[in-house]
PDB file of N, CA and C in Angstrom:
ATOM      1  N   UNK A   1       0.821  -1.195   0.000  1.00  0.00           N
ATOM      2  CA  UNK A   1       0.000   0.000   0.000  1.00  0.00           C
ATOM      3  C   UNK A   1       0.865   1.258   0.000  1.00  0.00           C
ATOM      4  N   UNK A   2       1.929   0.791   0.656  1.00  0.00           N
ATOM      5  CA  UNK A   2       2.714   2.724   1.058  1.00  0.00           C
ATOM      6  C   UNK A   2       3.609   2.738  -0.565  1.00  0.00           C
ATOM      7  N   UNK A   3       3.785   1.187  -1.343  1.00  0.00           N
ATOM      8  CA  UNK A   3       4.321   1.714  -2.569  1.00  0.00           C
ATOM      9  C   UNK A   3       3.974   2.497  -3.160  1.00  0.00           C
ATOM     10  N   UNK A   4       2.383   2.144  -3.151  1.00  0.00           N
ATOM     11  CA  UNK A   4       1.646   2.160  -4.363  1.00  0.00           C
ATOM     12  C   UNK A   4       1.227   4.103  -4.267  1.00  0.00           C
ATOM     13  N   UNK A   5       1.446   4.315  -2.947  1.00  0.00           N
ATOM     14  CA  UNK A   5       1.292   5.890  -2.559  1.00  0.00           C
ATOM     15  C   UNK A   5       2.503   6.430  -3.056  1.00  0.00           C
ATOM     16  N   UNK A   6       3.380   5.833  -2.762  1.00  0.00           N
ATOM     17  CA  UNK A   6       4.658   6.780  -3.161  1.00  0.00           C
ATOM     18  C   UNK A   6       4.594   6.716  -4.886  1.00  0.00           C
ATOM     19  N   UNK A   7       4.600   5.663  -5.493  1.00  0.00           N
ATOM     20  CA  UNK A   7       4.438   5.627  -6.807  1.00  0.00           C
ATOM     21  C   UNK A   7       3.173   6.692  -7.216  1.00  0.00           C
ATOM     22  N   UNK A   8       2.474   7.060  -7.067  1.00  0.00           N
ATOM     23  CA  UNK A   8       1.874   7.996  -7.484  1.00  0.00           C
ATOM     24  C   UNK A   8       1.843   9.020  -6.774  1.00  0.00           C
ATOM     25  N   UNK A   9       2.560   9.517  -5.630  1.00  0.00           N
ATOM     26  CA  UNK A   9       2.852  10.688  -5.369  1.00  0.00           C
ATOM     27  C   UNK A   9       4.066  11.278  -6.192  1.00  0.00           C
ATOM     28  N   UNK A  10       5.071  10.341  -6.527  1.00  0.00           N
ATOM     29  CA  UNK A  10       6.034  10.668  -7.264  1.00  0.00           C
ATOM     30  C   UNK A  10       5.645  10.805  -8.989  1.00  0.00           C
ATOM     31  N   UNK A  11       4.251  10.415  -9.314  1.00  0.00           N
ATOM     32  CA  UNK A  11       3.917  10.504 -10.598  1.00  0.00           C
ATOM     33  C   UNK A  11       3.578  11.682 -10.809  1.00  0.00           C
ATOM     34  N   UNK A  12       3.059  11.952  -9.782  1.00  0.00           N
ATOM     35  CA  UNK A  12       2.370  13.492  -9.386  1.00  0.00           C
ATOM     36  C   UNK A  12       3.048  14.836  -9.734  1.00  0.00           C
ATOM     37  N   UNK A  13       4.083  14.245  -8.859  1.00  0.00           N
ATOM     38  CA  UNK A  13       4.985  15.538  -8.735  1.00  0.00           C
ATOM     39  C   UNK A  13       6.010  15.430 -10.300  1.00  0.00           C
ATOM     40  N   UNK A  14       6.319  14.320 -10.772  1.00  0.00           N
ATOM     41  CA  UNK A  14       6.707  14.743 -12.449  1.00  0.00           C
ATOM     42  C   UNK A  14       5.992  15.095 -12.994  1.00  0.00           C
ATOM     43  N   UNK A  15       4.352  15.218 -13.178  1.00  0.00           N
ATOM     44  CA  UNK A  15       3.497  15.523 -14.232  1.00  0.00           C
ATOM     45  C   UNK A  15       3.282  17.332 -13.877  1.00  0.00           C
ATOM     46  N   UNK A  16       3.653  17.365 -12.890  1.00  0.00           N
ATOM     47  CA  UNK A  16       3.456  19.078 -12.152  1.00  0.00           C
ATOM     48  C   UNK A  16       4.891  19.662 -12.203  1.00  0.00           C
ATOM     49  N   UNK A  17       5.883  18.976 -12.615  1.00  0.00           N
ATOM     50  CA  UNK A  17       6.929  20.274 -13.112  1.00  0.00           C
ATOM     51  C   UNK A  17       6.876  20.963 -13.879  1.00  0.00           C
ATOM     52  N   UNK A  18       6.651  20.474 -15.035  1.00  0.00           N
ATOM     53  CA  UNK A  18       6.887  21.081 -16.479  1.00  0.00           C
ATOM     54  C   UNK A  18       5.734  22.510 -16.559  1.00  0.00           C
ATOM     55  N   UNK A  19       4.511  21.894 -15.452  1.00  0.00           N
ATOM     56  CA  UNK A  19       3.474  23.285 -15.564  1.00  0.00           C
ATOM     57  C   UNK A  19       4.292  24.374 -14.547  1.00  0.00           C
ATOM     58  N   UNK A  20       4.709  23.905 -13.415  1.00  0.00           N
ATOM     59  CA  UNK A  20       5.284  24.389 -12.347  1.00  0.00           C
ATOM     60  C   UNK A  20       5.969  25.769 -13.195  1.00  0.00           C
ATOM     61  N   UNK A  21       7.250  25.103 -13.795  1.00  0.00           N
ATOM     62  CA  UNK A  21       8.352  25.890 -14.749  1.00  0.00           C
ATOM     63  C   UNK A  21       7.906  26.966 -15.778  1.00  0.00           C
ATOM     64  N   UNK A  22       6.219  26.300 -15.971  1.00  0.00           N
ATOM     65  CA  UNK A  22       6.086  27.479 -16.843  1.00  0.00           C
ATOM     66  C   UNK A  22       5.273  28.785 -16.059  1.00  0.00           C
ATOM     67  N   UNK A  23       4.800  28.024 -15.176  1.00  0.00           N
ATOM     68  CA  UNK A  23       3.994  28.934 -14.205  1.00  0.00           C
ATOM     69  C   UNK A  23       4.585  30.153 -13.731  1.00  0.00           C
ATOM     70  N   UNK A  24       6.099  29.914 -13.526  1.00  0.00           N
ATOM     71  CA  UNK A  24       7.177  30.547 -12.460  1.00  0.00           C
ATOM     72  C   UNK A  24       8.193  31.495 -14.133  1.00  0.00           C
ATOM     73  N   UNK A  25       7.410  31.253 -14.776  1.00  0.00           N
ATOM     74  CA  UNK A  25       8.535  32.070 -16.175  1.00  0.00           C
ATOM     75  C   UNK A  25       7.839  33.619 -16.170  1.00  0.00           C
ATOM     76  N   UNK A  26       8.385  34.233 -16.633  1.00  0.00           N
ATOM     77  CA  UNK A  26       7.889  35.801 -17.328  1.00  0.00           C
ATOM     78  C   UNK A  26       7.565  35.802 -18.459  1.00  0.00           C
ATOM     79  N   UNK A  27       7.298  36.747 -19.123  1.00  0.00           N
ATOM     80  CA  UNK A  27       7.068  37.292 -20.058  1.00  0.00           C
ATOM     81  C   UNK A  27       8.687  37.092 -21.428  1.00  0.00           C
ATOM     82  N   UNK A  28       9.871  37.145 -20.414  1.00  0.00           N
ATOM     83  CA  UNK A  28      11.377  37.084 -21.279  1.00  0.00           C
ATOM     84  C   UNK A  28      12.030  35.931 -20.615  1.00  0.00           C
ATOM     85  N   UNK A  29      11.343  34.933 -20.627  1.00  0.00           N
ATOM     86  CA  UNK A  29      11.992  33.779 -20.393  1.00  0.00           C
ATOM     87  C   UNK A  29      11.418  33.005 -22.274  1.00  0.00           C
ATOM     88  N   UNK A  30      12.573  31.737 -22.017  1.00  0.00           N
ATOM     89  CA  UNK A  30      12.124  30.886 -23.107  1.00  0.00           C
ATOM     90  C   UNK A  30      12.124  29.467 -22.507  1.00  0.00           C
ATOM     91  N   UNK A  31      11.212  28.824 -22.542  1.00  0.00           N
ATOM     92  CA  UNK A  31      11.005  27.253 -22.155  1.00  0.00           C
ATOM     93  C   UNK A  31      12.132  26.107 -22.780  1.00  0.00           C
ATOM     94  N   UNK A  32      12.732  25.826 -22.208  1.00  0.00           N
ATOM     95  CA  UNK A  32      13.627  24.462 -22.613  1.00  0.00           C
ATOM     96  C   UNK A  32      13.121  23.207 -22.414  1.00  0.00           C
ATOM     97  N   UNK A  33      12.366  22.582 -23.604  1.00  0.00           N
ATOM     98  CA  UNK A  33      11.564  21.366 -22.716  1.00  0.00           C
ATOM     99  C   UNK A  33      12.618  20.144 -23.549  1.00  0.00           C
ATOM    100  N   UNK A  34      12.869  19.315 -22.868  1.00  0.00           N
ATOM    101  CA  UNK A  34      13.864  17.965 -23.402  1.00  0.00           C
ATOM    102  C   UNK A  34      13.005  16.252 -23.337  1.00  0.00           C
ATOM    103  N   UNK A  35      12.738  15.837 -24.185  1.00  0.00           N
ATOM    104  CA  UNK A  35      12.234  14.534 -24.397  1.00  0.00           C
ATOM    105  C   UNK A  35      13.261  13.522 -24.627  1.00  0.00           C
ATOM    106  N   UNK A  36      13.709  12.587 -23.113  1.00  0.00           N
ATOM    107  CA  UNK A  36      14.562  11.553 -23.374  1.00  0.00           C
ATOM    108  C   UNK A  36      14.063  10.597 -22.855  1.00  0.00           C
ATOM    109  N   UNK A  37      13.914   9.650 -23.859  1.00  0.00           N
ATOM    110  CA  UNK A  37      12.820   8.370 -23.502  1.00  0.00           C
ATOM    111  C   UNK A  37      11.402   8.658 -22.820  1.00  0.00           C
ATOM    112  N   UNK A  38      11.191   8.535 -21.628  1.00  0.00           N
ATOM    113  CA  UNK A  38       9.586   8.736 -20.990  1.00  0.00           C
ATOM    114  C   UNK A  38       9.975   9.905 -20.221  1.00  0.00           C
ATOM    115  N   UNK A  39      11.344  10.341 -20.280  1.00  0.00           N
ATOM    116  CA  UNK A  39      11.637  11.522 -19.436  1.00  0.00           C
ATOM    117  C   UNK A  39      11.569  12.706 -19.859  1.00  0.00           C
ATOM    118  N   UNK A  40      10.812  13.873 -19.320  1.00  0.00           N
ATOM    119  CA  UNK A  40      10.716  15.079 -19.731  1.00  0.00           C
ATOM    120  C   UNK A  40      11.289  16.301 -18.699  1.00  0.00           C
ATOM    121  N   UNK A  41      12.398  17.014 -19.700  1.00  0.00           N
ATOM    122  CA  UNK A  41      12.731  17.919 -18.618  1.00  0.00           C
ATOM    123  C   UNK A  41      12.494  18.925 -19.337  1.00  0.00           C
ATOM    124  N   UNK A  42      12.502  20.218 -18.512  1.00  0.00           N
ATOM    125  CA  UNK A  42      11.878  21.628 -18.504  1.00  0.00           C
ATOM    126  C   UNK A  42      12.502  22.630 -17.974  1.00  0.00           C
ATOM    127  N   UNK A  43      13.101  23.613 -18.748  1.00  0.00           N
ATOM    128  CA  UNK A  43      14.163  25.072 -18.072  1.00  0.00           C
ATOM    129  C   UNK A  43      13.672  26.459 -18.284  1.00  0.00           C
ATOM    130  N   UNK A  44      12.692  27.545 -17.603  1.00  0.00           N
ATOM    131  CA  UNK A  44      12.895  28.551 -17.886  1.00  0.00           C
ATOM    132  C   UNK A  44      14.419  29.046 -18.187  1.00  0.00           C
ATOM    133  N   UNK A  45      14.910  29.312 -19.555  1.00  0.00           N
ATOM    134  CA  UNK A  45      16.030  30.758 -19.637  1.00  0.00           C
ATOM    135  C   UNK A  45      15.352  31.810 -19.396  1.00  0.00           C
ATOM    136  N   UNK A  46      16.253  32.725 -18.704  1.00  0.00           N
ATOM    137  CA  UNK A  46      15.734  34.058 -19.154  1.00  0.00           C
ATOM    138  C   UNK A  46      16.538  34.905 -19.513  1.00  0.00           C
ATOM    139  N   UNK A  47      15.902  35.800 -20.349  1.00  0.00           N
ATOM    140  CA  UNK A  47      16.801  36.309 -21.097  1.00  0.00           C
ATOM    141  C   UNK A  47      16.144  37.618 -21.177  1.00  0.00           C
ATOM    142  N   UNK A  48      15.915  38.363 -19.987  1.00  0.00           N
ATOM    143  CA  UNK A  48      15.256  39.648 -19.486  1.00  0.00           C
ATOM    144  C   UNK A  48      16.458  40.679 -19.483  1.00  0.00           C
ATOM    145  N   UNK A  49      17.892  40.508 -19.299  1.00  0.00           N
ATOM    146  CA  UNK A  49      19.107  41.462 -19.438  1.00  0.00           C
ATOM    147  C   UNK A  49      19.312  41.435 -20.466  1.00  0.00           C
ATOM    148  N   UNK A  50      19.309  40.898 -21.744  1.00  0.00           N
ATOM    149  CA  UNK A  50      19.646  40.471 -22.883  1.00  0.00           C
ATOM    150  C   UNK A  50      18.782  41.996 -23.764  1.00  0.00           C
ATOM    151  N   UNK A  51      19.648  42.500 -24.392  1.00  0.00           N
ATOM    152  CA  UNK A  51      19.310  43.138 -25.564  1.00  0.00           C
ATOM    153  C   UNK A  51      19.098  42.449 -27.097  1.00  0.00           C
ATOM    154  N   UNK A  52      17.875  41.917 -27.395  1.00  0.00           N
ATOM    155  CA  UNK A  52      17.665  40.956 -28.385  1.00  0.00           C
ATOM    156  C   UNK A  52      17.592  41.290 -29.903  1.00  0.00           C
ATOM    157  N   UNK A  53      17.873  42.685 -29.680  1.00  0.00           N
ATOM    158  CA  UNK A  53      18.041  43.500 -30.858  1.00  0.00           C
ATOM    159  C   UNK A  53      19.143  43.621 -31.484  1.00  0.00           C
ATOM    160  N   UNK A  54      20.076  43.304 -30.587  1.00  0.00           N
ATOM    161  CA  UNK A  54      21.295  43.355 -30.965  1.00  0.00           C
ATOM    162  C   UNK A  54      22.205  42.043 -31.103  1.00  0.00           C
ATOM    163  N   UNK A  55      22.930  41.890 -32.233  1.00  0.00           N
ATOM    164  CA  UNK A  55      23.727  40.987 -32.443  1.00  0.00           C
ATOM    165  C   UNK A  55      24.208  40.139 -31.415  1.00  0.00           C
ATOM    166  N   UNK A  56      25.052  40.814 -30.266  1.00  0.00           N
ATOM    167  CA  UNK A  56      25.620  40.323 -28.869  1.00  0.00           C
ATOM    168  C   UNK A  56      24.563  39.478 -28.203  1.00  0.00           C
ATOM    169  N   UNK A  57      23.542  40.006 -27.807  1.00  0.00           N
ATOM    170  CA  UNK A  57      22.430  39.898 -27.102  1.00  0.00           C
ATOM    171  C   UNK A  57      21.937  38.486 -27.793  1.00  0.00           C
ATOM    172  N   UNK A  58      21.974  38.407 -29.036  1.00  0.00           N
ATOM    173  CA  UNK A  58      21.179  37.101 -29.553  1.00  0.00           C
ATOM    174  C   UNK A  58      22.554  36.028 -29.423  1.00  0.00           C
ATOM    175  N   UNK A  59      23.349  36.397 -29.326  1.00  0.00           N
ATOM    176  CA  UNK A  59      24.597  35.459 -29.519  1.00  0.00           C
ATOM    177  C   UNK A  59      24.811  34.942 -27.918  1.00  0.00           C
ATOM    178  N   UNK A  60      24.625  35.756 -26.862  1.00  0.00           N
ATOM    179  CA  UNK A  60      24.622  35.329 -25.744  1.00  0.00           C
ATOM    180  C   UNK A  60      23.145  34.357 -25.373  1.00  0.00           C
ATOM    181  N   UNK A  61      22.183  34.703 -25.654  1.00  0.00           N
ATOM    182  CA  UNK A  61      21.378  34.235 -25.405  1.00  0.00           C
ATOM    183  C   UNK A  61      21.071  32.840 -26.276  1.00  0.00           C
ATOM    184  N   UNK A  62      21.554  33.016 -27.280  1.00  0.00           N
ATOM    185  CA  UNK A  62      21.483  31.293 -28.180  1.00  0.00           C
ATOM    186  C   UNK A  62      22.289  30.278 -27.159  1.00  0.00           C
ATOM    187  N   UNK A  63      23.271  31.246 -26.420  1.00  0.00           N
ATOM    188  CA  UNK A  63      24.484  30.328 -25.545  1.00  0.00           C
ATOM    189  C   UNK A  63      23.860  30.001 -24.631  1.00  0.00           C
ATOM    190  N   UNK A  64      22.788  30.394 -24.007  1.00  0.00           N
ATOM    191  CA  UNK A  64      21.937  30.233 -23.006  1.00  0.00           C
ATOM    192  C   UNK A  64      21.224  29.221 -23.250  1.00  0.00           C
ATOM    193  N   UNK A  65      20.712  28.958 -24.183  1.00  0.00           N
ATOM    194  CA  UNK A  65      19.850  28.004 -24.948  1.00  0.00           C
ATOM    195  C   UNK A  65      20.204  26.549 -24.947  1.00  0.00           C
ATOM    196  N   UNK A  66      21.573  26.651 -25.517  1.00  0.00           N
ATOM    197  CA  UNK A  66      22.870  25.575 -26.127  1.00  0.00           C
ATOM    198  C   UNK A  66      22.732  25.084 -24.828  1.00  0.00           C
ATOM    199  N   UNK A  67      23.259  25.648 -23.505  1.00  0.00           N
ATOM    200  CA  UNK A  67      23.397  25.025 -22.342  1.00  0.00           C
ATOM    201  C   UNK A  67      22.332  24.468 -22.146  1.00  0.00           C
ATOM    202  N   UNK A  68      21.154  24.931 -21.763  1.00  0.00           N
ATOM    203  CA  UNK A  68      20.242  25.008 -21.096  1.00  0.00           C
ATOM    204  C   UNK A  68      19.294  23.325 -22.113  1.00  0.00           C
ATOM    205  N   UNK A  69      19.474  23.525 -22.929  1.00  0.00           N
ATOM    206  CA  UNK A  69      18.970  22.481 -24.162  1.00  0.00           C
ATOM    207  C   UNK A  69      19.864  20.679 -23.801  1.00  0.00           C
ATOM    208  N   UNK A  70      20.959  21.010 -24.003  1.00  0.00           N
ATOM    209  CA  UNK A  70      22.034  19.700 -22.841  1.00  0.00           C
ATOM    210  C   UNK A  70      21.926  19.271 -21.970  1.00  0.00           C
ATOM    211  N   UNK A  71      21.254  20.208 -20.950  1.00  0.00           N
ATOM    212  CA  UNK A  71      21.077  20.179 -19.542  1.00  0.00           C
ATOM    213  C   UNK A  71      19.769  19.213 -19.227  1.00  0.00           C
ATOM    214  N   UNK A  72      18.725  19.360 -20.129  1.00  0.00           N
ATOM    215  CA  UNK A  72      17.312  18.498 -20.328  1.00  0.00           C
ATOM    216  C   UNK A  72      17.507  17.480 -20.965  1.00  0.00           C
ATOM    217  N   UNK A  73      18.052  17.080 -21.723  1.00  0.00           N
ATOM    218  CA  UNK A  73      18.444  16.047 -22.405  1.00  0.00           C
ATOM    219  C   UNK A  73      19.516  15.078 -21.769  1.00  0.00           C
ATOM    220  N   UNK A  74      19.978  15.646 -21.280  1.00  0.00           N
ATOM    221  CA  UNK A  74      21.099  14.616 -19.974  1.00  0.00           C
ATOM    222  C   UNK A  74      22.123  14.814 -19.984  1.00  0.00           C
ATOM    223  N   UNK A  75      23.090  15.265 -20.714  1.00  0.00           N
ATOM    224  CA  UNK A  75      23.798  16.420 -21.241  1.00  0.00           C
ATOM    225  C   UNK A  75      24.966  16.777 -19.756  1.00  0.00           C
ATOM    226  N   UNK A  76      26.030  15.894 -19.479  1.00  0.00           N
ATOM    227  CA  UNK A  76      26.873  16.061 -18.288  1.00  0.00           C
ATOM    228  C   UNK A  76      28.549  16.764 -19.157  1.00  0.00           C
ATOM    229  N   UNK A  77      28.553  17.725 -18.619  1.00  0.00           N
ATOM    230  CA  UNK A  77      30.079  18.285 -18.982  1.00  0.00           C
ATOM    231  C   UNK A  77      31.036  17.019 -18.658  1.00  0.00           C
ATOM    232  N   UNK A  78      32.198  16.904 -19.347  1.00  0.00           N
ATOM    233  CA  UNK A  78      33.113  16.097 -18.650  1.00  0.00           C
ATOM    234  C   UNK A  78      33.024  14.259 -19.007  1.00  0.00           C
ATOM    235  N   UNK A  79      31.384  14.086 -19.253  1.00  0.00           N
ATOM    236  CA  UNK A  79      31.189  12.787 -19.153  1.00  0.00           C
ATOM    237  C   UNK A  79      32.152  12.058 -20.268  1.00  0.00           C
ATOM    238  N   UNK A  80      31.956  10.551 -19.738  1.00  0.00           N
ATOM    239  CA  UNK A  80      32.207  10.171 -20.968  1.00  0.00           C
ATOM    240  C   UNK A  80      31.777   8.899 -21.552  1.00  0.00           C
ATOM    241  N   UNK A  81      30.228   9.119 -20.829  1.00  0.00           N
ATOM    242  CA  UNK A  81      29.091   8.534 -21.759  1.00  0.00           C
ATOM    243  C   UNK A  81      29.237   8.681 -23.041  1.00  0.00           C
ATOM    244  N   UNK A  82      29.091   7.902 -24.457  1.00  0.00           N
ATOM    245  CA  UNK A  82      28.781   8.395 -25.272  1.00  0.00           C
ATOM    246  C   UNK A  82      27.825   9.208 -25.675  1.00  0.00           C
ATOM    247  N   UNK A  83      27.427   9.587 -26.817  1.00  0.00           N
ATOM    248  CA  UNK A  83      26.131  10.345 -27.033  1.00  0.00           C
ATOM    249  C   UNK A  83      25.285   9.553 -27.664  1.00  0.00           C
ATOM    250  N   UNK A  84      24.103   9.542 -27.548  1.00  0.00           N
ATOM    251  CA  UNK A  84      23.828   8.207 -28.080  1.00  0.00           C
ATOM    252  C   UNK A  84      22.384   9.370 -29.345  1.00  0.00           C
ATOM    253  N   UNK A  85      21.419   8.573 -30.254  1.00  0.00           N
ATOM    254  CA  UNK A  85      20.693   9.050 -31.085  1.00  0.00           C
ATOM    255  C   UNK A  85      20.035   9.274 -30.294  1.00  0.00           C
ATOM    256  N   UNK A  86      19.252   8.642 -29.219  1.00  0.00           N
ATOM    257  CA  UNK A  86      18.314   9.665 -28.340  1.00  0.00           C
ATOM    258  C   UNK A  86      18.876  10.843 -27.736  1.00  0.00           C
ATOM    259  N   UNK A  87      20.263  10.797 -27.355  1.00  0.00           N
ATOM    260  CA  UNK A  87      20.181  12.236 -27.077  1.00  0.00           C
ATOM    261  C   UNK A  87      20.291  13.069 -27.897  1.00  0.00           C
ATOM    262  N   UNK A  88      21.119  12.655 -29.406  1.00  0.00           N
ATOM    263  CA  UNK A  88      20.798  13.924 -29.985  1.00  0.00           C
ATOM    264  C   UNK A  88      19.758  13.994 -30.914  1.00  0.00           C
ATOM    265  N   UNK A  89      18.656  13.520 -30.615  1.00  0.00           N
ATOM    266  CA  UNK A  89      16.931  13.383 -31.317  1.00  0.00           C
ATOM    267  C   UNK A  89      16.262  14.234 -30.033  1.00  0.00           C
ATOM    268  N   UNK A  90      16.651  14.386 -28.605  1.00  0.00           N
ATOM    269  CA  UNK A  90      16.613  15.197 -27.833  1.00  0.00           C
ATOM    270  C   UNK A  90      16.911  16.621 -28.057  1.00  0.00           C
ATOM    271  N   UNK A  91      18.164  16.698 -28.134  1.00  0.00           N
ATOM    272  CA  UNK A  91      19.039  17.951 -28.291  1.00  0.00           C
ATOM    273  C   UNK A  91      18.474  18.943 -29.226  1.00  0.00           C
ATOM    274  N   UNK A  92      18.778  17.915 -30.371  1.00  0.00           N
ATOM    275  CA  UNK A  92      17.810  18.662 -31.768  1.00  0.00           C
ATOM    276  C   UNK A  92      16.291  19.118 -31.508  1.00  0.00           C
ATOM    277  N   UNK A  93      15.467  18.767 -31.026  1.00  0.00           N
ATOM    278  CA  UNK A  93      13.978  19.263 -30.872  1.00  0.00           C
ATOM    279  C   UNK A  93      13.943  20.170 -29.507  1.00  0.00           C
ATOM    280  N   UNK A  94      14.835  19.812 -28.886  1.00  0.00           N
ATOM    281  CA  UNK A  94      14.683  20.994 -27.846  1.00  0.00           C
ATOM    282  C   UNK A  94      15.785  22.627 -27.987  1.00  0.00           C
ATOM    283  N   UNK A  95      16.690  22.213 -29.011  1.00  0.00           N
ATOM    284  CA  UNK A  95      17.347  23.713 -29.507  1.00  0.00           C
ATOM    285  C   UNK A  95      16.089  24.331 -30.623  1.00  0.00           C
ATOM    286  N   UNK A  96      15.789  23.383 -31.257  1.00  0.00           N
ATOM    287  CA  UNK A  96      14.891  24.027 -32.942  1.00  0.00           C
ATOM    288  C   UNK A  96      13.927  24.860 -31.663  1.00  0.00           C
ATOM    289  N   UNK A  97      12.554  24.006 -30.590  1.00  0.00           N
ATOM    290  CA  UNK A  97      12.133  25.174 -30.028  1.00  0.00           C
ATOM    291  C   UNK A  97      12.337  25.994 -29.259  1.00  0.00           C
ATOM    292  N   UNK A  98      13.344  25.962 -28.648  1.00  0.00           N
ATOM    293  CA  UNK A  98      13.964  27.169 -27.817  1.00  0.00           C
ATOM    294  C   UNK A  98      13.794  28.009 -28.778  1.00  0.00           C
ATOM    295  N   UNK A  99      14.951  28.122 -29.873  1.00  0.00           N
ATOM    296  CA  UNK A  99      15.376  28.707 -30.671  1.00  0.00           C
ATOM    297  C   UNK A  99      14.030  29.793 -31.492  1.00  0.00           C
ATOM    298  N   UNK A 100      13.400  29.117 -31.764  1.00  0.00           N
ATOM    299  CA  UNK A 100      11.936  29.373 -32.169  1.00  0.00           C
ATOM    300  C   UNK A 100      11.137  30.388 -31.377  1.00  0.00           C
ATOM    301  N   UNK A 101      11.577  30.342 -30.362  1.00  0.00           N
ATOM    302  CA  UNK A 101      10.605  31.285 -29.386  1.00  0.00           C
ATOM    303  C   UNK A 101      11.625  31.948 -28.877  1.00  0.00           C
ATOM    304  N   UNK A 102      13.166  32.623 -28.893  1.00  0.00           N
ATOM    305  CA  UNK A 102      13.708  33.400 -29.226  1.00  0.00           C
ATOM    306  C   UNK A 102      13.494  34.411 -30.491  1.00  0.00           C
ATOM    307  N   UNK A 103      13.457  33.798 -31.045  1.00  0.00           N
ATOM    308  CA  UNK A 103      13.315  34.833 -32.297  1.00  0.00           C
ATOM    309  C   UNK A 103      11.982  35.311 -32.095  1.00  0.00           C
ATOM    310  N   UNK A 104      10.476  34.796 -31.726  1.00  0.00           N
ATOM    311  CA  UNK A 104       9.345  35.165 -31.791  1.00  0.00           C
ATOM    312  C   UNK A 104       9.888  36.230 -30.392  1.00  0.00           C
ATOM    313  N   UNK A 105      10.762  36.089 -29.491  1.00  0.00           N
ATOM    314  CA  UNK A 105      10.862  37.243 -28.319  1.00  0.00           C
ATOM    315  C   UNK A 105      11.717  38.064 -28.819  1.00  0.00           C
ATOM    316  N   UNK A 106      12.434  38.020 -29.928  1.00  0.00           N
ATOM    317  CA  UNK A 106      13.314  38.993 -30.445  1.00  0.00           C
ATOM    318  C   UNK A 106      12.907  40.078 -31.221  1.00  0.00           C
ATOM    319  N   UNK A 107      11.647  39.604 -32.149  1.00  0.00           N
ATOM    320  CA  UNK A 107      10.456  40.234 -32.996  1.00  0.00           C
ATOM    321  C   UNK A 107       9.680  41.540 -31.924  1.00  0.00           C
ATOM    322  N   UNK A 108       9.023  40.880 -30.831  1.00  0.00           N
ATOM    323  CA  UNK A 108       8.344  41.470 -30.000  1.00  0.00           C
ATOM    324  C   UNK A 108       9.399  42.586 -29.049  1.00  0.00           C
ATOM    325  N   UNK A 109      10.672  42.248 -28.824  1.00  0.00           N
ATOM    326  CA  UNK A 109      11.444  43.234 -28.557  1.00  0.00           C
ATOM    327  C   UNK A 109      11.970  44.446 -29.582  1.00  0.00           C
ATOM    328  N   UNK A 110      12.233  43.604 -30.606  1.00  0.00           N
ATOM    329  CA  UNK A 110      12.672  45.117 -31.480  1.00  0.00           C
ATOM    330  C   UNK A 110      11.853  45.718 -32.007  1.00  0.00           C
TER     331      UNK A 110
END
C-alpha cells in the first residue's frame, strides 16, 4: 500500500513540473523542454538582461539556450558517456524550439 502511494505521489509531482516551470517564467523567459525516452525535462532561460536587438544579445542568449537544451536532455560536462541518437533526437527538438521562441521574443522586442 505505502508503494503504491509513493508511486503515485512521485507521478504526481513529475506531471506538475513542467506546468510548475512554466507557471514561475515571465514574459522574457524561453522554455527548454527535453524529451529523453519517458523523461521530460523543462528550463525557464531568461533572457530579461539580454538586448535581443542586438547581435551580442542574440549570440549570448542562443548560448543560453545551447546550455540550457544539454542540460534536459542529460547532457553532463566532462562525461564520458557516449552520445547516443536519443540524445541527440533530444538535443535537436529541444534547440529548434527554444530557438523558435527566441526569435518570436526577439520580434516582440525590437
Amino acid at each position: 500500500m505505502i508503494n503504491k502511494t509513493l508511486v503515485a505521489l512521485a507521478a504526481t509531482f513529475t506531471l506538475a513540473l513542467p506546468g510548475a516551470a512554466m507557471a514561475g517564467s515571465n514574459d522574457m523567459d524561453v522554455i527548454v523542454d527535453g524529451n529523453s525516452g519517458a523523461t521530460t525535462r523543462t528550463i525557464a532561460v531568461s533572457v530579461a538582461d539580454l538586448n535581443l536587438a542586438s547581435a551580442n544579445g542574440m549570440r549570448r542568449a542562443d548560448s543560453r539556450l545551447i546550455r540550457a537544451s544539454k542540460q534536459v536532455c542529460g547532457y553532463v560536462n566532462g562525461s564520458i558517456i557516449p552520445v547516443t541518437d536519443d540524445y541527440r533526437t533530444c538535443y535537436g527538438s529541444a534547440i529548434e524550439g527554444a530557438r523558435s521562441d527566441l526569435n518570436t521574443l526577439a520580434q516582440r522586442q525590437g
